[in-house]
C-alpha atoms as a PDB file:
ATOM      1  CA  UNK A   1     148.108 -28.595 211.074  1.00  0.00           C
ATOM      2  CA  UNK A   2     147.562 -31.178 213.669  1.00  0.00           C
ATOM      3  CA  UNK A   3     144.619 -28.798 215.310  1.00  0.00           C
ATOM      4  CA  UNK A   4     143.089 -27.965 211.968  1.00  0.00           C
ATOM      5  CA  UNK A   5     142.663 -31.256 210.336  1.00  0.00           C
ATOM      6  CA  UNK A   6     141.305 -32.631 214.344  1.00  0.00           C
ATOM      7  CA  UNK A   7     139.040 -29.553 214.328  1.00  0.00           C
ATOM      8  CA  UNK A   8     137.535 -30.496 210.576  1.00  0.00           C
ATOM      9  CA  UNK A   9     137.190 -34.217 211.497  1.00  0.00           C
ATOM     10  CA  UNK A  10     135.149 -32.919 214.728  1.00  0.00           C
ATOM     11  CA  UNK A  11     133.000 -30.538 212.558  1.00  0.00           C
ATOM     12  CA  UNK A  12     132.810 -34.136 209.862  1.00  0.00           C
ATOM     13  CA  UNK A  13     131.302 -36.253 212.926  1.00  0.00           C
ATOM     14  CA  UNK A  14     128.974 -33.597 214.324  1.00  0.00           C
ATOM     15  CA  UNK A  15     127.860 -33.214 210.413  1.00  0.00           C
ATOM     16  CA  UNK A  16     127.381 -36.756 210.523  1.00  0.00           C
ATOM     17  CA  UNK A  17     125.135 -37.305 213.141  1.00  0.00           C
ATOM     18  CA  UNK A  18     122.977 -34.596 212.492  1.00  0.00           C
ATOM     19  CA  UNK A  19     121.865 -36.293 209.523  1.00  0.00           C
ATOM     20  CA  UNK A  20     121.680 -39.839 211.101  1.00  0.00           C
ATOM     21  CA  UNK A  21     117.762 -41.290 211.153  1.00  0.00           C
ATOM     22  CA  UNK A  22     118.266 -43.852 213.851  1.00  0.00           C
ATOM     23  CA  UNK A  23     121.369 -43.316 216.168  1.00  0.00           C
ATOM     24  CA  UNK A  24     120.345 -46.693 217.771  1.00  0.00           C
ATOM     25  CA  UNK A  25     121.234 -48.480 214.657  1.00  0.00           C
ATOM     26  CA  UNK A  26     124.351 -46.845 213.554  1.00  0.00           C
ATOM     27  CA  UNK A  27     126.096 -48.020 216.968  1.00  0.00           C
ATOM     28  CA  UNK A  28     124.703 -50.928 217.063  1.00  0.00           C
ATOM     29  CA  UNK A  29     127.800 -53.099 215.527  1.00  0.00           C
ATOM     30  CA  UNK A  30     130.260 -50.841 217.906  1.00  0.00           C
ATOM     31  CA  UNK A  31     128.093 -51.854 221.042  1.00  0.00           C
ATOM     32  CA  UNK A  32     127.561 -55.880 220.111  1.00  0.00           C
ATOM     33  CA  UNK A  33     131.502 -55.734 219.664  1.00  0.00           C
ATOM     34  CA  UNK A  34     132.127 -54.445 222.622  1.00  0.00           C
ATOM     35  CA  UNK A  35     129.933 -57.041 224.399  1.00  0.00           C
ATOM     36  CA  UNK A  36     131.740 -59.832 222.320  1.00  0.00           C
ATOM     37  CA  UNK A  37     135.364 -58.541 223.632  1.00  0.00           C
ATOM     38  CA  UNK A  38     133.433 -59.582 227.452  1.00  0.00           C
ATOM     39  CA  UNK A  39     132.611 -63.096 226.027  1.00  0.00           C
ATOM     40  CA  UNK A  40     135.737 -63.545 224.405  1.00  0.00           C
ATOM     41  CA  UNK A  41     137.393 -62.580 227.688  1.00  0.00           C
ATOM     42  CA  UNK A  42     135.619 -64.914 229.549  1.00  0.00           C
ATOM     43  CA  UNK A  43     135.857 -67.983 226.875  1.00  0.00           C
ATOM     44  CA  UNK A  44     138.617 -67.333 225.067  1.00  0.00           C
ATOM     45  CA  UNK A  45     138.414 -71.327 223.414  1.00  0.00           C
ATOM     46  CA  UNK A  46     135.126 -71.199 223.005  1.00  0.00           C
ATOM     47  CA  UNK A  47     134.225 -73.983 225.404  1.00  0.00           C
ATOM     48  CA  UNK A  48     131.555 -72.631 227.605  1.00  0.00           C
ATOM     49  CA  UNK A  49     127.643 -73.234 226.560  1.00  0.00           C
ATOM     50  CA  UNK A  50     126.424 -70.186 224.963  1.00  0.00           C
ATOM     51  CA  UNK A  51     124.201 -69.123 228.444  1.00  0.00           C
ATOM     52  CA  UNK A  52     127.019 -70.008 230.715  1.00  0.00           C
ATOM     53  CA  UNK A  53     129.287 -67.746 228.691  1.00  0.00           C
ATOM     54  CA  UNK A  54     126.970 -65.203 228.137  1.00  0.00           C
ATOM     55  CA  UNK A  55     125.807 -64.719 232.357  1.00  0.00           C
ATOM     56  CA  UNK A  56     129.668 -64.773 233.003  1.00  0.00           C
ATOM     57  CA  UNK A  57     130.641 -62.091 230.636  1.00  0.00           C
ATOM     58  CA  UNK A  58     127.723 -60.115 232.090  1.00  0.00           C
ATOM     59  CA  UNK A  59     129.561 -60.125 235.681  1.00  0.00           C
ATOM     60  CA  UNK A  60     132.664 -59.114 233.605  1.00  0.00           C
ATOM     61  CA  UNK A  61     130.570 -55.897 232.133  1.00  0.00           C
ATOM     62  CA  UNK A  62     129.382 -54.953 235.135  1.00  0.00           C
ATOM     63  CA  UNK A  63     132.758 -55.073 236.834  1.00  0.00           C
ATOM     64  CA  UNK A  64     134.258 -53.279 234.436  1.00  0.00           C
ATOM     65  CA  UNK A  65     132.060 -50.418 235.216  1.00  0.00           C
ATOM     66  CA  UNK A  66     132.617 -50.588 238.303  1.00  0.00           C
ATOM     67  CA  UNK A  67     136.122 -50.117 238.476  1.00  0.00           C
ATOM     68  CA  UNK A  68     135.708 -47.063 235.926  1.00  0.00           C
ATOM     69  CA  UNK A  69     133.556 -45.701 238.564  1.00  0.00           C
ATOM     70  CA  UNK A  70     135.788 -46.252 241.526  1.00  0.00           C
ATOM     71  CA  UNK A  71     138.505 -44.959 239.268  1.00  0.00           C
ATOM     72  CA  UNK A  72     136.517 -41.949 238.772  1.00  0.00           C
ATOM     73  CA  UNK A  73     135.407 -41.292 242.543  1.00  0.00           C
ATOM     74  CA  UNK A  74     139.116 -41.438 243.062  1.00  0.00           C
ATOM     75  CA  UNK A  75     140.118 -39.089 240.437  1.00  0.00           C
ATOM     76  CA  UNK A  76     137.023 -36.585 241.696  1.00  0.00           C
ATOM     77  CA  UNK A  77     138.308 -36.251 245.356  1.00  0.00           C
ATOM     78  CA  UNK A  78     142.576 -36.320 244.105  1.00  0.00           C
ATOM     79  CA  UNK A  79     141.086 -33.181 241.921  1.00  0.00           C
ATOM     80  CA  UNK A  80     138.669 -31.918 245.251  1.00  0.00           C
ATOM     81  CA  UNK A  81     142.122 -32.486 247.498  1.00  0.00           C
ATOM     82  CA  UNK A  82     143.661 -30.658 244.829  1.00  0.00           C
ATOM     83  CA  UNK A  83     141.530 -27.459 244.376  1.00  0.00           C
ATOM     84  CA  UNK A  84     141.154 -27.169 248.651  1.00  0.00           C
ATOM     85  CA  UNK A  85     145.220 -26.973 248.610  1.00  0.00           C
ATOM     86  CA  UNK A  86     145.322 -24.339 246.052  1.00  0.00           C
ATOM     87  CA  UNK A  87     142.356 -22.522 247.782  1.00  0.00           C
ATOM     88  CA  UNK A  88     144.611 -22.807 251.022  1.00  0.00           C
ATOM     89  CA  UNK A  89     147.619 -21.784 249.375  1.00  0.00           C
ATOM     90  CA  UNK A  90     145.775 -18.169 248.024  1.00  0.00           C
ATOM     91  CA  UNK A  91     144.036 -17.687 251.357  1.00  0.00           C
ATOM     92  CA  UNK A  92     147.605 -18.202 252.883  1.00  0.00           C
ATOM     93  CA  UNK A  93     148.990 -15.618 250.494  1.00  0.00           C
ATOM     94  CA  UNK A  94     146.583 -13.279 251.098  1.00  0.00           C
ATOM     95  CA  UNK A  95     146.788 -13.173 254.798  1.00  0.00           C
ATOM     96  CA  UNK A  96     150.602 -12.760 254.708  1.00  0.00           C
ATOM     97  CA  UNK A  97     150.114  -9.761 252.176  1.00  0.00           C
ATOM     98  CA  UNK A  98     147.732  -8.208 254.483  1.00  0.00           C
ATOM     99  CA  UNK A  99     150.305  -8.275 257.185  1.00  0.00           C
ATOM    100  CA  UNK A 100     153.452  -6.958 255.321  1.00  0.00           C
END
């Protein structure tokens, strides 16, 4: 049942959001938490003036993304390494059943 009751909640969220006026404000809460976790992070007592805090968790954002992305350029050329191996490995079978 696992599949069916994942499948109805998908079909529930698409349902959803296709009724949703402003998708700007319905995320809105998700996104500012988010953001908080990066000033929590950063001043986790609560010490740091409010634009101190705020610039700092900004460099924390943006390196967060970045190591997503490096993660993902990595994962891109382990899958590219990947697929040229098993393109290798059928060419190689190939050419030794042409010359059996």
């Amino acid at each position: 049942m696992p599949f069916s009751s994942s499948t109805e909640a998908q079909a529930a969220v698409l349902k959803s959001w296709a009724f949703t006026e402003d998708r700007t404000a319905r995320i809105q809460p998700s996104h500012d938490a988010f953001r908080a976790n990066f000033e929590k992070r950063v001043d986790p007592k609560d010490k740091l003036e409010p634009h101190v805090r705020a610039a700092r968790a900004e460099l924390l954002y943006q390196a967060h993304f970045k190591a997503m992305a490096a993660k993902s350029v990595k994962a891109r050329q382990r899958k590219a390494k990947e697929r040229r191996a098993a393109a290798d490995a059928m060419r190689a079978a190939r050419e030794q059943e042409i010359l059996d």
